[in-house]
PDB file of N, CA and C in Angstrom:
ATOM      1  N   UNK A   1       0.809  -1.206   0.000  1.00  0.00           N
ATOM      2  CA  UNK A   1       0.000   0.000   0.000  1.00  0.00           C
ATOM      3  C   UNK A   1       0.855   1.275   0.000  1.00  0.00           C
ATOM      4  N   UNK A   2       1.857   0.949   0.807  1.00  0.00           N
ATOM      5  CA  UNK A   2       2.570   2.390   0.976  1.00  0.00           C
ATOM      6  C   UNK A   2       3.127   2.707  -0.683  1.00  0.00           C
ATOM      7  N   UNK A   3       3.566   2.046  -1.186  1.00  0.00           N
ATOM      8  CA  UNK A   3       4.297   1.590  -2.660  1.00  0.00           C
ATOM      9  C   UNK A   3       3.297   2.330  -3.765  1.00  0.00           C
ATOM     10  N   UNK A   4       1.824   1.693  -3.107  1.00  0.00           N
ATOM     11  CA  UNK A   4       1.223   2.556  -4.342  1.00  0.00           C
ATOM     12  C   UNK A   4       0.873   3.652  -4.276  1.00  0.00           C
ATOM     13  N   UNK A   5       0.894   4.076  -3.293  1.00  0.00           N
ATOM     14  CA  UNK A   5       0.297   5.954  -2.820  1.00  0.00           C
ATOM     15  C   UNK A   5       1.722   6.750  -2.984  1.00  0.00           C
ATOM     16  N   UNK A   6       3.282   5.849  -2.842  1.00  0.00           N
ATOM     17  CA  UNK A   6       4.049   6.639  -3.405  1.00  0.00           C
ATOM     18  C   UNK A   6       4.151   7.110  -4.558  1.00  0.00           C
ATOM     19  N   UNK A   7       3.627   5.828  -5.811  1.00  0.00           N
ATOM     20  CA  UNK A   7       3.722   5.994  -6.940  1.00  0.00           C
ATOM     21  C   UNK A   7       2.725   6.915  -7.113  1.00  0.00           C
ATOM     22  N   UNK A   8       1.460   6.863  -6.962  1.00  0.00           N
ATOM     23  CA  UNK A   8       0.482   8.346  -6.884  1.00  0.00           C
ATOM     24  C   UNK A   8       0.801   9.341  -6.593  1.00  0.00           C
ATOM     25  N   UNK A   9       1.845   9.433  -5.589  1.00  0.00           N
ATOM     26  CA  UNK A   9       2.506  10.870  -5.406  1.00  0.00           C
ATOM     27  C   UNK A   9       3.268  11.178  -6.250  1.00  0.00           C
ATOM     28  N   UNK A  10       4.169  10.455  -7.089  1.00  0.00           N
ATOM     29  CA  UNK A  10       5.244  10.745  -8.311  1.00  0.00           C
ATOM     30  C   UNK A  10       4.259  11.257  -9.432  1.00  0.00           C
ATOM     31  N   UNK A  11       3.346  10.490  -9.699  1.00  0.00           N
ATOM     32  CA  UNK A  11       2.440  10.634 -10.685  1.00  0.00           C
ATOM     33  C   UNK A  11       2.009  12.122 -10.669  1.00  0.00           C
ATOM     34  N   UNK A  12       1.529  12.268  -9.438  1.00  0.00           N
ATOM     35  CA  UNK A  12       0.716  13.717  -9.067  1.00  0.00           C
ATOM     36  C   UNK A  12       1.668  14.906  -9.214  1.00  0.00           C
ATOM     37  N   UNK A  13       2.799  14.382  -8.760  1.00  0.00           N
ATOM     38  CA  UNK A  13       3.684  16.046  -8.838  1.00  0.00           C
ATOM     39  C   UNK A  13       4.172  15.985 -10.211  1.00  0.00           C
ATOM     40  N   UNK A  14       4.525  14.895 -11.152  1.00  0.00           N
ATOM     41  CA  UNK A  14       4.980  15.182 -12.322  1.00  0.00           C
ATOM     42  C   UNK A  14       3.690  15.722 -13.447  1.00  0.00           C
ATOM     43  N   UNK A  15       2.394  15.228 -13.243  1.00  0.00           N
ATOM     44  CA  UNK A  15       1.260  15.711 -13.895  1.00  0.00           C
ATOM     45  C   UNK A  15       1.180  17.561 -13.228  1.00  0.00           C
ATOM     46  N   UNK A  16       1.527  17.952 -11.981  1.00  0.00           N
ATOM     47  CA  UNK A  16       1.744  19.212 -11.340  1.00  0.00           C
ATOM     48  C   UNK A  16       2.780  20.221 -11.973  1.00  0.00           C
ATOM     49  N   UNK A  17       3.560  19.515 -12.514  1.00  0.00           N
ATOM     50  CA  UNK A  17       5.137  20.198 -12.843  1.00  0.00           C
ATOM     51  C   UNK A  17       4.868  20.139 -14.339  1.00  0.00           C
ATOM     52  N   UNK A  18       4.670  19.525 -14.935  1.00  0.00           N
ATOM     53  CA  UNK A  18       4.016  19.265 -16.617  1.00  0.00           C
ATOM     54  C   UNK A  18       3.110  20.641 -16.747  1.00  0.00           C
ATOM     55  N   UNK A  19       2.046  20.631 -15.790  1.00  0.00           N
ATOM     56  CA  UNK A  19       1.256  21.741 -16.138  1.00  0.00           C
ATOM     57  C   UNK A  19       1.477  23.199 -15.841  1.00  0.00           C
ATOM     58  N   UNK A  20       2.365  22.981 -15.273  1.00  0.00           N
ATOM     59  CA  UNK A  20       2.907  24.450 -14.721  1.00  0.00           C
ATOM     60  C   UNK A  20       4.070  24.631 -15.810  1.00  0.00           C
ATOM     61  N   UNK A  21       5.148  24.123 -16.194  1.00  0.00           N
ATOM     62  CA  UNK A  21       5.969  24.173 -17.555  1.00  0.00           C
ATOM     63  C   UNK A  21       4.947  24.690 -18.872  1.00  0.00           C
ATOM     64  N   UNK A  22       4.547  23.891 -18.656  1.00  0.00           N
ATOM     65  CA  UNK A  22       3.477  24.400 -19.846  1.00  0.00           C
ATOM     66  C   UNK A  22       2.548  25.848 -19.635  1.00  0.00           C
ATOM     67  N   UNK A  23       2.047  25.769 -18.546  1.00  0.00           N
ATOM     68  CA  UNK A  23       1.894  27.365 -18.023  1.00  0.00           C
ATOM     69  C   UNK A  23       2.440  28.760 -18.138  1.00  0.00           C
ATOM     70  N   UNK A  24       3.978  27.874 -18.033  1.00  0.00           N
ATOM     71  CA  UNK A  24       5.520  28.807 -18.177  1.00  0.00           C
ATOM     72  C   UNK A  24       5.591  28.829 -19.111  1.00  0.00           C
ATOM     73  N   UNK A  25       5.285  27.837 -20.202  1.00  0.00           N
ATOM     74  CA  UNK A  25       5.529  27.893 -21.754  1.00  0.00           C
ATOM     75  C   UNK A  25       4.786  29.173 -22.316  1.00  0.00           C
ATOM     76  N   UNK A  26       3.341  28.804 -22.481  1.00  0.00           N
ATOM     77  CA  UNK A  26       2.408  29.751 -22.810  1.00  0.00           C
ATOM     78  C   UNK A  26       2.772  30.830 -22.341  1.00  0.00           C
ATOM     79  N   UNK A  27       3.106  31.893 -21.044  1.00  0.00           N
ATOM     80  CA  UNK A  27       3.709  33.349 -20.458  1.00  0.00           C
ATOM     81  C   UNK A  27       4.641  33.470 -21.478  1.00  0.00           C
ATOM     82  N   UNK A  28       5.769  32.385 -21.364  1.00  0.00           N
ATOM     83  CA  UNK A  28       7.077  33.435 -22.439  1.00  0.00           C
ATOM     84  C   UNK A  28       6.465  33.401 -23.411  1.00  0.00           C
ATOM     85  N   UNK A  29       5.593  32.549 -24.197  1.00  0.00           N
ATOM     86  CA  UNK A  29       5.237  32.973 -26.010  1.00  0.00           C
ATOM     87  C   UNK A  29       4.470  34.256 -25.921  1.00  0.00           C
ATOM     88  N   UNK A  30       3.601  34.454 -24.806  1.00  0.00           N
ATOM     89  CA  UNK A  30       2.559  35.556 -24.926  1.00  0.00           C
ATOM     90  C   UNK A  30       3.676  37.170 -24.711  1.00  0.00           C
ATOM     91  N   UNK A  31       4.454  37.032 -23.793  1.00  0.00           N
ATOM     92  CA  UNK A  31       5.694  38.164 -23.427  1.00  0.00           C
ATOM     93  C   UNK A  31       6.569  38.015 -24.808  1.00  0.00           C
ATOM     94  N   UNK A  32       6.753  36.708 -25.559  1.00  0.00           N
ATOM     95  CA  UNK A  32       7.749  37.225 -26.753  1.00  0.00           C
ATOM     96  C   UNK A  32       6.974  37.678 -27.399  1.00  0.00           C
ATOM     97  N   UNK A  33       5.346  37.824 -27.887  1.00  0.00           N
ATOM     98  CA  UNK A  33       4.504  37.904 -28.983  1.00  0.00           C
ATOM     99  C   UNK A  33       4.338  39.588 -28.725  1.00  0.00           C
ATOM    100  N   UNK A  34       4.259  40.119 -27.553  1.00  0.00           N
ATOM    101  CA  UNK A  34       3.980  41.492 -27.024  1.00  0.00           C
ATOM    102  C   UNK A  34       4.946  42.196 -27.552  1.00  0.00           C
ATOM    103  N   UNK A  35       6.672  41.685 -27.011  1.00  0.00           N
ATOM    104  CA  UNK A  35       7.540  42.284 -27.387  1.00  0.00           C
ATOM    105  C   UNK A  35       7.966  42.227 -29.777  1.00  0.00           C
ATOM    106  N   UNK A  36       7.372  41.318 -29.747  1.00  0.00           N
ATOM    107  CA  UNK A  36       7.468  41.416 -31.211  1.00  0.00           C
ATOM    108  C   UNK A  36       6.561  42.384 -31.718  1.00  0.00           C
ATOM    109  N   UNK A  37       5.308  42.394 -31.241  1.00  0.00           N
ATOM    110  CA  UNK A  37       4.370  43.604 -32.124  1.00  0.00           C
ATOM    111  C   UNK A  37       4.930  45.198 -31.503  1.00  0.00           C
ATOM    112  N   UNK A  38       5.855  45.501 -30.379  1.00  0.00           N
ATOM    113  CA  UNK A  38       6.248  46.673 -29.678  1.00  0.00           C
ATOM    114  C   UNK A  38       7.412  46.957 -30.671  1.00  0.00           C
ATOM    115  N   UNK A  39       8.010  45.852 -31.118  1.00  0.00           N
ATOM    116  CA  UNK A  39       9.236  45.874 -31.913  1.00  0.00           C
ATOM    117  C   UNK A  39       8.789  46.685 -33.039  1.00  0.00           C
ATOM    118  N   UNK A  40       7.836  46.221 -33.928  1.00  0.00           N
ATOM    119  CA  UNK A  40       7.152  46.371 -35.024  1.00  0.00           C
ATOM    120  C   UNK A  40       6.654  47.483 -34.980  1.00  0.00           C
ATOM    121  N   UNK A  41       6.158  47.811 -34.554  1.00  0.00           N
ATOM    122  CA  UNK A  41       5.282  49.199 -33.814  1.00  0.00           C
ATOM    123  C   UNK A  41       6.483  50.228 -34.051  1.00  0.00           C
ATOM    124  N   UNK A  42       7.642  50.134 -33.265  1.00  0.00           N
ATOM    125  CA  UNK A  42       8.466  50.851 -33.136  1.00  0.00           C
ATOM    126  C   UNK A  42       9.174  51.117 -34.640  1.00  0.00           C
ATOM    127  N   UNK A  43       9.401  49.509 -35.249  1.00  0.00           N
ATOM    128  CA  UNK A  43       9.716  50.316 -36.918  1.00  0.00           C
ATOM    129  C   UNK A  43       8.801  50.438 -37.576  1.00  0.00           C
ATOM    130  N   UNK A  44       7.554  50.382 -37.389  1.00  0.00           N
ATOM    131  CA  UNK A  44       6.600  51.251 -38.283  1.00  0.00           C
ATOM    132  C   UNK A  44       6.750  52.526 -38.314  1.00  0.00           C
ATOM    133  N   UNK A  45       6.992  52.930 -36.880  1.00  0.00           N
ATOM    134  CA  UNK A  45       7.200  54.446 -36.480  1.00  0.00           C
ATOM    135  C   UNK A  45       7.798  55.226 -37.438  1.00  0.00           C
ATOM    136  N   UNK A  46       9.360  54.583 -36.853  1.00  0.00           N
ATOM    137  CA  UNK A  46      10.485  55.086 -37.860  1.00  0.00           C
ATOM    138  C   UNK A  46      10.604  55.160 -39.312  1.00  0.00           C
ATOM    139  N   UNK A  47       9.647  53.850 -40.178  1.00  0.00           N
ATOM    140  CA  UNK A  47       9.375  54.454 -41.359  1.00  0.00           C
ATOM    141  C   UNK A  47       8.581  55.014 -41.635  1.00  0.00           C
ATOM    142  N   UNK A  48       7.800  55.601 -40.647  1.00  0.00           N
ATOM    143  CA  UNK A  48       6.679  56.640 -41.337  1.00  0.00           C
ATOM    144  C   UNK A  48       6.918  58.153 -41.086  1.00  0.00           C
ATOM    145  N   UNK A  49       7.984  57.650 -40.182  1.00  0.00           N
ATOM    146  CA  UNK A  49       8.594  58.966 -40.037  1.00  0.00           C
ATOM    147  C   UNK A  49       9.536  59.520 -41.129  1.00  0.00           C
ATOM    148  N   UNK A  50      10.151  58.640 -41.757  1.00  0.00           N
ATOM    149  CA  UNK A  50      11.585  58.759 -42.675  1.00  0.00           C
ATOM    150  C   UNK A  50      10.550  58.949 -44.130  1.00  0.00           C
ATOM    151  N   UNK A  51       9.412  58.193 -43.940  1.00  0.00           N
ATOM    152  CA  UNK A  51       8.600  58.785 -45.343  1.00  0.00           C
ATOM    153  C   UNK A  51       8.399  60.289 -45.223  1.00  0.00           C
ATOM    154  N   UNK A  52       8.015  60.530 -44.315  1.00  0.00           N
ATOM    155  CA  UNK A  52       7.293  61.697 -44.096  1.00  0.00           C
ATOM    156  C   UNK A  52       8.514  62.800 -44.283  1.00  0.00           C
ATOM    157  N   UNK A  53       9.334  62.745 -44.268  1.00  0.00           N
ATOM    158  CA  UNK A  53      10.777  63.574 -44.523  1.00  0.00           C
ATOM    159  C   UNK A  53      11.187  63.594 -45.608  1.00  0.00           C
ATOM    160  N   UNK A  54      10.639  62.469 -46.675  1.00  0.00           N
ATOM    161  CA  UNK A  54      10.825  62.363 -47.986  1.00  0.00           C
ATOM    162  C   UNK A  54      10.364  63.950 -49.088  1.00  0.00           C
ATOM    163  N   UNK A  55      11.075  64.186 -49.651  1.00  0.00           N
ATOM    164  CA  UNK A  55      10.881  65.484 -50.447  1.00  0.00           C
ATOM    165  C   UNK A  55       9.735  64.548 -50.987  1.00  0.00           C
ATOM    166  N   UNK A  56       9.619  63.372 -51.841  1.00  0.00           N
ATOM    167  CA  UNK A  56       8.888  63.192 -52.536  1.00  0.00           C
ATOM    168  C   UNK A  56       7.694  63.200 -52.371  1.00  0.00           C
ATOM    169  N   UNK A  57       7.288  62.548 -51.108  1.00  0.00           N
ATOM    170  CA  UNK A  57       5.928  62.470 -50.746  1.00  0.00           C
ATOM    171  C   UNK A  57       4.844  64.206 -50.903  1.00  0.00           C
ATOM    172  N   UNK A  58       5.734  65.643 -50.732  1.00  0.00           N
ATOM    173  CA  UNK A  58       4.675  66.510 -50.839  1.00  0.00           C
ATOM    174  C   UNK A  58       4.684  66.887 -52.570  1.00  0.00           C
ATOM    175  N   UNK A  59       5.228  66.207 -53.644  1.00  0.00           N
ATOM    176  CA  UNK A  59       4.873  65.915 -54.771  1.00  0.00           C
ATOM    177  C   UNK A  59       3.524  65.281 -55.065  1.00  0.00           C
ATOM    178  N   UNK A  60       2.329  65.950 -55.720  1.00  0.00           N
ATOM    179  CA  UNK A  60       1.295  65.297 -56.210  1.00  0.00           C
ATOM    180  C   UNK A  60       1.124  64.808 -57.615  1.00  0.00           C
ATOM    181  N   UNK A  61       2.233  65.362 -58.746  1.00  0.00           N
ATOM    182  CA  UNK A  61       1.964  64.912 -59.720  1.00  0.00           C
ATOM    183  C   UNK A  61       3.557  63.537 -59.999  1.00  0.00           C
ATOM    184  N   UNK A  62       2.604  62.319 -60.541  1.00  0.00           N
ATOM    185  CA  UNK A  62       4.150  61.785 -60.675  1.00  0.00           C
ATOM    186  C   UNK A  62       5.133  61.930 -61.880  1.00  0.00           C
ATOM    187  N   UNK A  63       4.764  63.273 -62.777  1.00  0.00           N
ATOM    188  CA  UNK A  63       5.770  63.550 -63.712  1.00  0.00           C
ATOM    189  C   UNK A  63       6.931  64.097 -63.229  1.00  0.00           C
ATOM    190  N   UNK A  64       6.383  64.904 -62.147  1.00  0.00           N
ATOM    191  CA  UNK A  64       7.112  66.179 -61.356  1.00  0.00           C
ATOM    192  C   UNK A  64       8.112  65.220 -60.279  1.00  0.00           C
ATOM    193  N   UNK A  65       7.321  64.115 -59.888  1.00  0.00           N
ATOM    194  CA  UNK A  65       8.313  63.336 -58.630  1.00  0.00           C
ATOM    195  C   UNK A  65       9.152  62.412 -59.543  1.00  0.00           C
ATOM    196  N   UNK A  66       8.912  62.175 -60.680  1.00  0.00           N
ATOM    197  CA  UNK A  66      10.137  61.569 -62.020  1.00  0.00           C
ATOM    198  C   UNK A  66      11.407  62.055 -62.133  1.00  0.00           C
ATOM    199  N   UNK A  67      10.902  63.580 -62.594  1.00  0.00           N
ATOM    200  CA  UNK A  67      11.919  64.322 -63.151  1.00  0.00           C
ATOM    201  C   UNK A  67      12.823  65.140 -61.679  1.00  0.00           C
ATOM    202  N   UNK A  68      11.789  65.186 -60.736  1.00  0.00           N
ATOM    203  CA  UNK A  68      12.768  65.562 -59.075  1.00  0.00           C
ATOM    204  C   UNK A  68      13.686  64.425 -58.817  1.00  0.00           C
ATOM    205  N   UNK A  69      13.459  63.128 -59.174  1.00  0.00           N
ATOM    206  CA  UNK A  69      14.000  61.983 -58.425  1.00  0.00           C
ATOM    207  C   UNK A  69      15.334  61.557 -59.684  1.00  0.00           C
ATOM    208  N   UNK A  70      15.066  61.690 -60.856  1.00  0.00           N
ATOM    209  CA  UNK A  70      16.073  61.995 -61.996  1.00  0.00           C
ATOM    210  C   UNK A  70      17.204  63.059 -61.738  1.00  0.00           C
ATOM    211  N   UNK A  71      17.001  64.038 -61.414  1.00  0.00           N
ATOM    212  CA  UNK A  71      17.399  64.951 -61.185  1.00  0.00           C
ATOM    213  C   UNK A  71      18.409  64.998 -59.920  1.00  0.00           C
ATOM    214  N   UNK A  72      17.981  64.216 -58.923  1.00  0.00           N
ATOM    215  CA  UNK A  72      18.619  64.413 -57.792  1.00  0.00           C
ATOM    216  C   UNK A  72      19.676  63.534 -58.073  1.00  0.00           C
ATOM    217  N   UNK A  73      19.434  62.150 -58.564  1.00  0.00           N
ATOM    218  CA  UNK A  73      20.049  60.812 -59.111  1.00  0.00           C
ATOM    219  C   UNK A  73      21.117  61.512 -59.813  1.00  0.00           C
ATOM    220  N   UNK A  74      20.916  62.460 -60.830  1.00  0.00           N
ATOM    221  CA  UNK A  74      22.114  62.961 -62.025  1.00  0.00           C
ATOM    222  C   UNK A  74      23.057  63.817 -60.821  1.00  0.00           C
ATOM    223  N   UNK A  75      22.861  64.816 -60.308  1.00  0.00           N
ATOM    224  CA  UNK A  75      23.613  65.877 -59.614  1.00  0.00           C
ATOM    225  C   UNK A  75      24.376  65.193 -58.076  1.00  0.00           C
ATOM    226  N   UNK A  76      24.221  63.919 -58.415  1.00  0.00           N
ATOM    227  CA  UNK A  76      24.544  63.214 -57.006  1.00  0.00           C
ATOM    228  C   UNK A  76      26.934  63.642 -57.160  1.00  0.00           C
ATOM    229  N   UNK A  77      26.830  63.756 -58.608  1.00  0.00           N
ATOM    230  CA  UNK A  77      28.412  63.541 -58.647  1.00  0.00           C
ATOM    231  C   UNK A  77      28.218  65.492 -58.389  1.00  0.00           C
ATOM    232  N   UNK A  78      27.615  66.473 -58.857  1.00  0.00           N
ATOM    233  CA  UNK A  78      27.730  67.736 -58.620  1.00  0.00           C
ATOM    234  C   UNK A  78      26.692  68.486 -59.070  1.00  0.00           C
ATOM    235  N   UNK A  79      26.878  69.896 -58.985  1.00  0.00           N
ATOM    236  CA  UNK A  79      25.834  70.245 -59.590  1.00  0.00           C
ATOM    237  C   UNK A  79      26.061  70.417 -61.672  1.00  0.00           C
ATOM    238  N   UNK A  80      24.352  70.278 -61.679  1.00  0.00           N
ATOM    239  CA  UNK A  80      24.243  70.419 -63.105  1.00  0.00           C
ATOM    240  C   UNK A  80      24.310  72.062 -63.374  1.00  0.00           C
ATOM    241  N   UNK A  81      25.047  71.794 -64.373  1.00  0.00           N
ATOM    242  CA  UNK A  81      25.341  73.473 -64.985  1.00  0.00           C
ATOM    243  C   UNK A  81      24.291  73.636 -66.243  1.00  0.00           C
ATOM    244  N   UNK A  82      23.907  75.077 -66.575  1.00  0.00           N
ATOM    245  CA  UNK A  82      22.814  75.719 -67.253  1.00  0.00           C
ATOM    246  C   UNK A  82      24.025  74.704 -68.813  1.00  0.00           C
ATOM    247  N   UNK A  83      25.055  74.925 -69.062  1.00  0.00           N
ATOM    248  CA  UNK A  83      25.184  74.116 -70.723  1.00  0.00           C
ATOM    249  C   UNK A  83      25.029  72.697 -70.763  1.00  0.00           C
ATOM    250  N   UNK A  84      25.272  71.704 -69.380  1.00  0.00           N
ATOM    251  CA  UNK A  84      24.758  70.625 -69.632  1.00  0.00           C
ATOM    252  C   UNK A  84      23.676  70.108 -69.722  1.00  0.00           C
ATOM    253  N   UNK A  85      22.747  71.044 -69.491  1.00  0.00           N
ATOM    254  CA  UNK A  85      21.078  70.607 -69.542  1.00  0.00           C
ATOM    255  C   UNK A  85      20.948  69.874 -70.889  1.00  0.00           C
ATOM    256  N   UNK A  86      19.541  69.511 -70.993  1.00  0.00           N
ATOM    257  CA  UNK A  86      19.162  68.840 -72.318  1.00  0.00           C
ATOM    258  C   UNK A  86      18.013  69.260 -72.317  1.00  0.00           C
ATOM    259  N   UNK A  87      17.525  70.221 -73.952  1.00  0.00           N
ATOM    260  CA  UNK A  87      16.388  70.774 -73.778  1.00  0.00           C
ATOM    261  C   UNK A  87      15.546  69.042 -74.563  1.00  0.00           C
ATOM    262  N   UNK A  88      14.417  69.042 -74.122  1.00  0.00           N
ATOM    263  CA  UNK A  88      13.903  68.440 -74.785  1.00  0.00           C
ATOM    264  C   UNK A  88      12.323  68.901 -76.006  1.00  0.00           C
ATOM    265  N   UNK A  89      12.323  70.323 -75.458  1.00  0.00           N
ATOM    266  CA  UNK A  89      11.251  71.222 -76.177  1.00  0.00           C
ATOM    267  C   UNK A  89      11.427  71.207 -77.691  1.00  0.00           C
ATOM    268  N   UNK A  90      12.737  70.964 -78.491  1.00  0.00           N
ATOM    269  CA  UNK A  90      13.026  71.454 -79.840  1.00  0.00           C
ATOM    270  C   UNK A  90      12.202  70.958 -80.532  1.00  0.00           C
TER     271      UNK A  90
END
């Protein structure tokens, strides 16, 4: 008798300790899942911030944000001088 109420006691604390691990399991996924959307959150921020600083974005027409974004692309080695232009009107 004593033999089997020990084994009931092994039984009981390892079914006790199982469910509490698993308890512990579920907390860290829910604390890593928090810290992942805070993460996210945080670089959403930052790129909506870095858009928002963008010359381009207060451009409404996209011929005008073409030829701004061309433009910036060409003069990156210096500035463009009035004889290197290229008319394209002729």
């Amino acid at each position: 008798m004593p033999f089997v109420i020990a084994v009931l006691g092994v039984l009981g604390a390892a079914a006790f300790w199982w469910y509490r691990m698993k308890a512990m399991n579920e907390a860290a996924r829910d604390v890593a899942d928090v810290i992942g959307r805070v993460q996210g959150s945080v670089r959403r921020k930052k790129l909506r911030k870095q858009a928002a600083l963008s010359p381009l974005t207060a451009i409404d027409d996209p011929v005008v944000a073409a030829a701004t974004l061309i433009t910036a692309i060409v003069s990156e080695n210096g500035p463009i001088l009035p004889s290197a232009r290229l008319s394209f009107a002729r």
